[in-house]
N, C-alpha and C. Protein backbone atom coordinates (compact mmCIF):
# COMPACT_ATOMS: atom_id res chain seq x y z
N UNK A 1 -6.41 24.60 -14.04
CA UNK A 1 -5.99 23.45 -14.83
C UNK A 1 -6.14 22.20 -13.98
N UNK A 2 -6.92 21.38 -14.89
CA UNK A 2 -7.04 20.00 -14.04
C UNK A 2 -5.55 19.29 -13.85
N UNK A 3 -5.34 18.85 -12.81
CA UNK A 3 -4.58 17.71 -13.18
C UNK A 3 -4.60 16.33 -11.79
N UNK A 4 -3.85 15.46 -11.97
CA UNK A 4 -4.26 14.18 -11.36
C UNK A 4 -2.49 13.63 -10.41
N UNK A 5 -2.75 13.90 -9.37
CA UNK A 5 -1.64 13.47 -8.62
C UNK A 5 -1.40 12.40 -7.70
N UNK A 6 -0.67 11.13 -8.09
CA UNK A 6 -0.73 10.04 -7.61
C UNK A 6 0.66 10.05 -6.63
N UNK A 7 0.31 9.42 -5.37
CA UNK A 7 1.24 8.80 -4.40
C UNK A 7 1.04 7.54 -3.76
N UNK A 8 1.96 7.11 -2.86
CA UNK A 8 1.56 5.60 -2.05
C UNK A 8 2.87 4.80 -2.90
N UNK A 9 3.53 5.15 -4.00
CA UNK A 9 4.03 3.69 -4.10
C UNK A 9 5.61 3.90 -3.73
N UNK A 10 6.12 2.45 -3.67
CA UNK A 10 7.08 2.66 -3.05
C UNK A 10 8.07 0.99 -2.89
N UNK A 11 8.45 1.03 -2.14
CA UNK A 11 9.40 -0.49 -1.72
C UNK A 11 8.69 -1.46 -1.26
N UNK A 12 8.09 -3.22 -1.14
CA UNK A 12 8.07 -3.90 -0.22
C UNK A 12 7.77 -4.98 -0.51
N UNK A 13 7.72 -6.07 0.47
CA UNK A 13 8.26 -7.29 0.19
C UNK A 13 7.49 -8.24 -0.25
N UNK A 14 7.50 -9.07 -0.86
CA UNK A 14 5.76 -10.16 -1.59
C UNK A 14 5.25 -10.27 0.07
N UNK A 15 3.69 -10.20 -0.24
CA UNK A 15 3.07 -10.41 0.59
C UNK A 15 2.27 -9.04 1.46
N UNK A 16 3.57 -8.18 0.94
CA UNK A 16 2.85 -6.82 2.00
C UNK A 16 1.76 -6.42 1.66
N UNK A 17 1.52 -5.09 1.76
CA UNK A 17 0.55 -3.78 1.01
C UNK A 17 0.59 -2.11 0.73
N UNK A 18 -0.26 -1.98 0.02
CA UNK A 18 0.06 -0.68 -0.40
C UNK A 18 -0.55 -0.17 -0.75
N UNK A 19 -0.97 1.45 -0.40
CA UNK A 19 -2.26 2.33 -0.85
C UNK A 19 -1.81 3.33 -1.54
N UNK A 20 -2.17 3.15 -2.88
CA UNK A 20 -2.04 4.15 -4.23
C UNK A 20 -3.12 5.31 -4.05
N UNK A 21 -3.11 6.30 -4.10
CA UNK A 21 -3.89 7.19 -4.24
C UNK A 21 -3.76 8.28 -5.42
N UNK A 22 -4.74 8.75 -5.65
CA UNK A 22 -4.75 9.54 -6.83
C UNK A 22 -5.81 10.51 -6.56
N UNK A 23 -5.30 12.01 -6.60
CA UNK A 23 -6.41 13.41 -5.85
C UNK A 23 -5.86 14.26 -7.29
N UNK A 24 -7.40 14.45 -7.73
CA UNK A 24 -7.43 15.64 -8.69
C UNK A 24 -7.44 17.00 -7.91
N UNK A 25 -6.89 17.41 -9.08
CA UNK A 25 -6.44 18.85 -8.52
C UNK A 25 -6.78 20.09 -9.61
N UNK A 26 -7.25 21.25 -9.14
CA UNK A 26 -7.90 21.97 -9.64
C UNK A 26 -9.14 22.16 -9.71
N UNK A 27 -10.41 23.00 -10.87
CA UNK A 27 -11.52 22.95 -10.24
C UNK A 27 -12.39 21.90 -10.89
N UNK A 28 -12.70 20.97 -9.76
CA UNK A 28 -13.24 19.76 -9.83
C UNK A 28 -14.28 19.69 -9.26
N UNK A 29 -15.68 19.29 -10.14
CA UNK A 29 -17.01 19.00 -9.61
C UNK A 29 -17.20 17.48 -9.14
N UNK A 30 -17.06 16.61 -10.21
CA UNK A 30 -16.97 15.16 -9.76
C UNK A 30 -15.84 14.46 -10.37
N UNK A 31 -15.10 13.18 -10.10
CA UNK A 31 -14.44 12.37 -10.27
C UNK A 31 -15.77 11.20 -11.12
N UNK A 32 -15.89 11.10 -12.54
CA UNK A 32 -17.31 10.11 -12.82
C UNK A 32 -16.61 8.68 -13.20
N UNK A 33 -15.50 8.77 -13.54
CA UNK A 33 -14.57 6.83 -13.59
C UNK A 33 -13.16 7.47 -13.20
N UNK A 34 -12.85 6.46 -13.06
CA UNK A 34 -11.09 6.47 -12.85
C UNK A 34 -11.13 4.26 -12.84
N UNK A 35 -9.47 5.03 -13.56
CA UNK A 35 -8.94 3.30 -13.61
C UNK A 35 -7.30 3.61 -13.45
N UNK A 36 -7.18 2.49 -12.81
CA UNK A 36 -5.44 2.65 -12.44
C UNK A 36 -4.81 1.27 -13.79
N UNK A 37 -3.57 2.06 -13.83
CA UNK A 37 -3.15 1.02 -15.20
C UNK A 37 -1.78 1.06 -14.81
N UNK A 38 -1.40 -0.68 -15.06
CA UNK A 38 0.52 -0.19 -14.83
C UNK A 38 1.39 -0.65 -15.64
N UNK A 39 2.80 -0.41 -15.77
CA UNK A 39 3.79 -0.55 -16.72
C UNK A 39 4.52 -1.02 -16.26
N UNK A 40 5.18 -2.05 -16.94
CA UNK A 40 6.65 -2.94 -16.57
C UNK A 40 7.07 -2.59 -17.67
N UNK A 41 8.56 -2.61 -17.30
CA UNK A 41 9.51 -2.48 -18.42
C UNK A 41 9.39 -3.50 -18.88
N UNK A 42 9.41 -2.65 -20.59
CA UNK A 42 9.31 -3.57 -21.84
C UNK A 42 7.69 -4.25 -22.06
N UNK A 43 7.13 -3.92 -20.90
CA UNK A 43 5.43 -4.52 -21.27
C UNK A 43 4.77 -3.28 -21.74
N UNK A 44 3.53 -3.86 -22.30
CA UNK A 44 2.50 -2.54 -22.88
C UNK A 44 1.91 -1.99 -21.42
N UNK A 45 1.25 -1.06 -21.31
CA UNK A 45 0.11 -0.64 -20.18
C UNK A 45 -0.80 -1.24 -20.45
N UNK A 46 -1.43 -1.65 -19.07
CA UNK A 46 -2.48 -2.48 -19.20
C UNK A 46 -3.77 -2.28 -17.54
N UNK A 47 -4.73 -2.23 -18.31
CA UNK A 47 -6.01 -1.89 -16.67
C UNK A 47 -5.72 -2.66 -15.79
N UNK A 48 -5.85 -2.14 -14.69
CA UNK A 48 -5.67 -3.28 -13.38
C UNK A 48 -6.88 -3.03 -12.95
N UNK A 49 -7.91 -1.95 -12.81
CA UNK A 49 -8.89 -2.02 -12.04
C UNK A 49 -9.42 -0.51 -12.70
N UNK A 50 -10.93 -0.89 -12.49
CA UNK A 50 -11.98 0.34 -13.12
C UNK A 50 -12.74 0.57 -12.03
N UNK A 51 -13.34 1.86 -11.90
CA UNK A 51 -15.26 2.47 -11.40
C UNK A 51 -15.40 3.40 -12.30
N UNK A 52 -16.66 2.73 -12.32
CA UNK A 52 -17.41 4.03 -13.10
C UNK A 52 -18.91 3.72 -12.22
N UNK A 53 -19.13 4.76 -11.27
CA UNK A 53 -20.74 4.76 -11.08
C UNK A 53 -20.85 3.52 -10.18
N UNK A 54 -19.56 3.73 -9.03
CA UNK A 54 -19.48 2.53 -8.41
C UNK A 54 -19.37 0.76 -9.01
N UNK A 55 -19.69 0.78 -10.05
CA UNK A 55 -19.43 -0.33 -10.35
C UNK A 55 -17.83 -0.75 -10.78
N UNK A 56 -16.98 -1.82 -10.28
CA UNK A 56 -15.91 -1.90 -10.44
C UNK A 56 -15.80 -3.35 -11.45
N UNK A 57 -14.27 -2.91 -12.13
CA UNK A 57 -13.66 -4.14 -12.48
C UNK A 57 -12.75 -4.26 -12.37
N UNK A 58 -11.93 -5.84 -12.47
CA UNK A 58 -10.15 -6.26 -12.29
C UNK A 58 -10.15 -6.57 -13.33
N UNK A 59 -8.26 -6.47 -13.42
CA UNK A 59 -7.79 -7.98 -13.84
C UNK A 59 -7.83 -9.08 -13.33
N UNK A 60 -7.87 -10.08 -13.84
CA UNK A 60 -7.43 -11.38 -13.51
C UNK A 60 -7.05 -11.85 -12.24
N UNK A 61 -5.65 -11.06 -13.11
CA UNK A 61 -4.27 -11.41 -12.08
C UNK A 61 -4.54 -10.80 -10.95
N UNK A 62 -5.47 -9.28 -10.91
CA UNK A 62 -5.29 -9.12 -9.26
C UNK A 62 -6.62 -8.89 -8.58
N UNK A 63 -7.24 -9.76 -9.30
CA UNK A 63 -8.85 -10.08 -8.59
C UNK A 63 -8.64 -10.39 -7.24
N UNK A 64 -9.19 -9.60 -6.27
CA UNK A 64 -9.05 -10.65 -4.63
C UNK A 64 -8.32 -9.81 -3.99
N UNK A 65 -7.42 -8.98 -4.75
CA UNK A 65 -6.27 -8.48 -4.07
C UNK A 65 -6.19 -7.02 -3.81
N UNK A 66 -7.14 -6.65 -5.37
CA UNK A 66 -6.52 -5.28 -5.10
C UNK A 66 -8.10 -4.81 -4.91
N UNK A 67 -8.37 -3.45 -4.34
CA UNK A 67 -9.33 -2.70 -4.61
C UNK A 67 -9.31 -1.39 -4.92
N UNK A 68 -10.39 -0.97 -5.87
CA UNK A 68 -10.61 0.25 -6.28
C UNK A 68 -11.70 1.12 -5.33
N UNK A 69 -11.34 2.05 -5.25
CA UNK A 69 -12.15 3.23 -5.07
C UNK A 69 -12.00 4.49 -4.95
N UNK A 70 -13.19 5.53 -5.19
CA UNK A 70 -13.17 7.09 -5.30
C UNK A 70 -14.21 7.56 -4.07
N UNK A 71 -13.29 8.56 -3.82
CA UNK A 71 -14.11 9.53 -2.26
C UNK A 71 -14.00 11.21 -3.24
N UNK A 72 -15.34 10.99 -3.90
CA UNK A 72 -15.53 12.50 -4.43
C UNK A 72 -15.47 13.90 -3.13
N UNK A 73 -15.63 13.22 -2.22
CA UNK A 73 -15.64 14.16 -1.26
C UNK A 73 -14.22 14.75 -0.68
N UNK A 74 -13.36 13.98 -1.28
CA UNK A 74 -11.96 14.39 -1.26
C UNK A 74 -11.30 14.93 -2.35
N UNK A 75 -12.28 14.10 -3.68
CA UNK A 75 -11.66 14.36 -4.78
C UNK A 75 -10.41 13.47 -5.19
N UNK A 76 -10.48 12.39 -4.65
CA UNK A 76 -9.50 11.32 -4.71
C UNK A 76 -9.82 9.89 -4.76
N UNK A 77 -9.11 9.18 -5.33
CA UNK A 77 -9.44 7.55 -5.95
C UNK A 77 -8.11 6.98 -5.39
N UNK A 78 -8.04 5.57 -4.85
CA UNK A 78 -7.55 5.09 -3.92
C UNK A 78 -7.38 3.86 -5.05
N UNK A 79 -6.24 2.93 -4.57
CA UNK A 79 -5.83 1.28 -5.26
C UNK A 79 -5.02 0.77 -3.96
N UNK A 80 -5.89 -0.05 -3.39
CA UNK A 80 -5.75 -0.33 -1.95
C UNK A 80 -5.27 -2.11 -2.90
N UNK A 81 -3.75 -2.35 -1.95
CA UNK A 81 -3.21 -3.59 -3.02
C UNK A 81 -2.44 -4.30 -1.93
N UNK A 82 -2.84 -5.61 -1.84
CA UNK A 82 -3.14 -6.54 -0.52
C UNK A 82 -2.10 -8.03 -1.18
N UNK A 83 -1.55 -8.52 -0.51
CA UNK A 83 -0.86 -9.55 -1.11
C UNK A 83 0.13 -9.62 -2.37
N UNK A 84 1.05 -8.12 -2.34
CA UNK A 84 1.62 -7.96 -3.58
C UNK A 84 2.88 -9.32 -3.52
N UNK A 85 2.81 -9.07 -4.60
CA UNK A 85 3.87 -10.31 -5.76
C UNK A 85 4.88 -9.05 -6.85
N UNK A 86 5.86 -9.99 -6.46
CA UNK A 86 6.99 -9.71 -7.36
C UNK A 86 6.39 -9.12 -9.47
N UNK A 87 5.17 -9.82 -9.65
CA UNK A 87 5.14 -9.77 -11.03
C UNK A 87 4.39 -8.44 -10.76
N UNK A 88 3.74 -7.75 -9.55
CA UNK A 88 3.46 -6.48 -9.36
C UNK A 88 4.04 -5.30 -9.50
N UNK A 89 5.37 -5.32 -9.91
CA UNK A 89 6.09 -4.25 -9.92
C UNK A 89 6.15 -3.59 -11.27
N UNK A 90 5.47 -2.20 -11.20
CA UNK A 90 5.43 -1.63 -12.60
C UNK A 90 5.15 -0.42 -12.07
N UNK A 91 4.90 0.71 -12.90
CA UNK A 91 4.71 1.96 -12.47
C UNK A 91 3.19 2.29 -12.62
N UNK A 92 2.26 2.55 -11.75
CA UNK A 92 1.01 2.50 -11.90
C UNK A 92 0.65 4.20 -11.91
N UNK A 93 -0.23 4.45 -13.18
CA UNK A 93 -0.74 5.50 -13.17
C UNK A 93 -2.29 5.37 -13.43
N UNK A 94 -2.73 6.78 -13.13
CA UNK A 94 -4.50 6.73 -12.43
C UNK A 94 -4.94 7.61 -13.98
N UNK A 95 -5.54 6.87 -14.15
CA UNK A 95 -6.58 7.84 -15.58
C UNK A 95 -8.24 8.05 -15.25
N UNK A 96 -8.69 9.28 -15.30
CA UNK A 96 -10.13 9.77 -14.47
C UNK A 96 -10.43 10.95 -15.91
N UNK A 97 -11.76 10.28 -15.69
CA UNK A 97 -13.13 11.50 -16.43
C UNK A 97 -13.57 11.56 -15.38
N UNK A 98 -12.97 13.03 -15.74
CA UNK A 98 -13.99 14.26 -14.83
C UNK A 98 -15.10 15.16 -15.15
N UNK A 99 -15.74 15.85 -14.44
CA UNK A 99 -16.49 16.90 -14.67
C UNK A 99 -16.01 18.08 -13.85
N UNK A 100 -15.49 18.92 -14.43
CA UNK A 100 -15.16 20.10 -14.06
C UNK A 100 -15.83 21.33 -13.69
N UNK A 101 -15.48 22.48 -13.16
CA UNK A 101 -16.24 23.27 -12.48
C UNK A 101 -16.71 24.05 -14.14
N UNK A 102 -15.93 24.26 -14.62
CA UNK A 102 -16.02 25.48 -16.16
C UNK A 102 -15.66 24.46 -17.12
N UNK A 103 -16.20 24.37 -18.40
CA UNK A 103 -15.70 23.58 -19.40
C UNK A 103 -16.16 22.47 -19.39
N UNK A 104 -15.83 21.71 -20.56
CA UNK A 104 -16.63 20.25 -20.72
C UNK A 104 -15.65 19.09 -20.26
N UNK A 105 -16.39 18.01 -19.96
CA UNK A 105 -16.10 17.12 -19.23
C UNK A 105 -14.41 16.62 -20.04
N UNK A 106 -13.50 15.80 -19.21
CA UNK A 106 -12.22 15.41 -20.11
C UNK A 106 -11.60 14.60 -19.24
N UNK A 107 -10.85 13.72 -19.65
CA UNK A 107 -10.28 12.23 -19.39
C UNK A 107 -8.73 13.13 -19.19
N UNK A 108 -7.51 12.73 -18.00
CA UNK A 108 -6.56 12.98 -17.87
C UNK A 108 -5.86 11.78 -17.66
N UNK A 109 -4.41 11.84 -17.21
CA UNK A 109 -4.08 10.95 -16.70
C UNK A 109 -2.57 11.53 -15.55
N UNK A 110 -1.96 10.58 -14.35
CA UNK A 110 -1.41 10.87 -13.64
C UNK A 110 -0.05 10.87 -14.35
N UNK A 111 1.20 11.18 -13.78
CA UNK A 111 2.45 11.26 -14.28
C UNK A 111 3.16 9.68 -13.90
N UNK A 112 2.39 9.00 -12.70
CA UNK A 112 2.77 7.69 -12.11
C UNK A 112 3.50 7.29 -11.07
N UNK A 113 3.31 6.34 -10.01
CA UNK A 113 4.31 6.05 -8.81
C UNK A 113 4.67 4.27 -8.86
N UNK A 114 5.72 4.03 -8.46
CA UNK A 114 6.50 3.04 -8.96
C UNK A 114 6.43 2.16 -7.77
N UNK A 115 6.35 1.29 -7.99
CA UNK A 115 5.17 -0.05 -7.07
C UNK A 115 6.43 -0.89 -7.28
N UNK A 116 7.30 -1.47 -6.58
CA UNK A 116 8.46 -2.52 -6.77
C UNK A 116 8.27 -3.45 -5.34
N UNK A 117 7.87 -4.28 -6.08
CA UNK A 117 7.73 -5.98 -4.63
C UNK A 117 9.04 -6.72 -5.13
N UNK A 118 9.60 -7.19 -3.97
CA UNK A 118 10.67 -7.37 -4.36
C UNK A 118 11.10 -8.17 -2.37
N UNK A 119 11.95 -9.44 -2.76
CA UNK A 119 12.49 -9.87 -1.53
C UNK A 119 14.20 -9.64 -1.10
């Protein structure tokens, strides 16, 4: 059974940083997109950052700051997040189409780790 396990988040202060990671688990041929998306209370979910096929995108708000990437060779996708701000705090979870070892390809998503900037 596929599934998608995210760590890295945690406590710290505007300005710090923080490395989100996200490692599929089970039998996994490639990682082909992943996008990290996060939640504030009372807000909708919303993309913070895409790859698909190396090509990436942001939001807006955290153009400059944050970066995406996947190491198929680990089987893991990374949200490397540089200059956090207080309006950063939400619970970020990792959503990935995969290609699997048996079976046809399928989109999951992580359970989420909780990102709080805060002074």
């Amino acid at each position: 059974q596929v599934q998608l396990v995210e760590s890295g988040g945690g406590s710290v202060q505007p300005g710090e940083s923080l490395r989100l990671t996200c490692t599929a688990e089970g039998g996994i041929v490639t990682i082909d997109a992943m996008g990290w998306y996060r939640q504030a209370p009372g807000n909708e979910r919303e993309l913070v950052a895409s790859i698909t096929d190396g090509i990436t995108h942001y939001a807006d708000n955290v153009k400059g700051r944050f970066t995406i990437s996947v190491d198929n060779g680990k089987k893991t996708g990374y949200l490397q997040m540089n200059s956090l701000k207080p309006e950063d705090t939400a619970t970020y979870y990792c959503n990935a189409k995969i290609t699997p070892i048996a079976g046809w390809k399928l989109e999951t998503w992580g359970l989420g780790t909780l990102v709080t900037v805060s002074s």
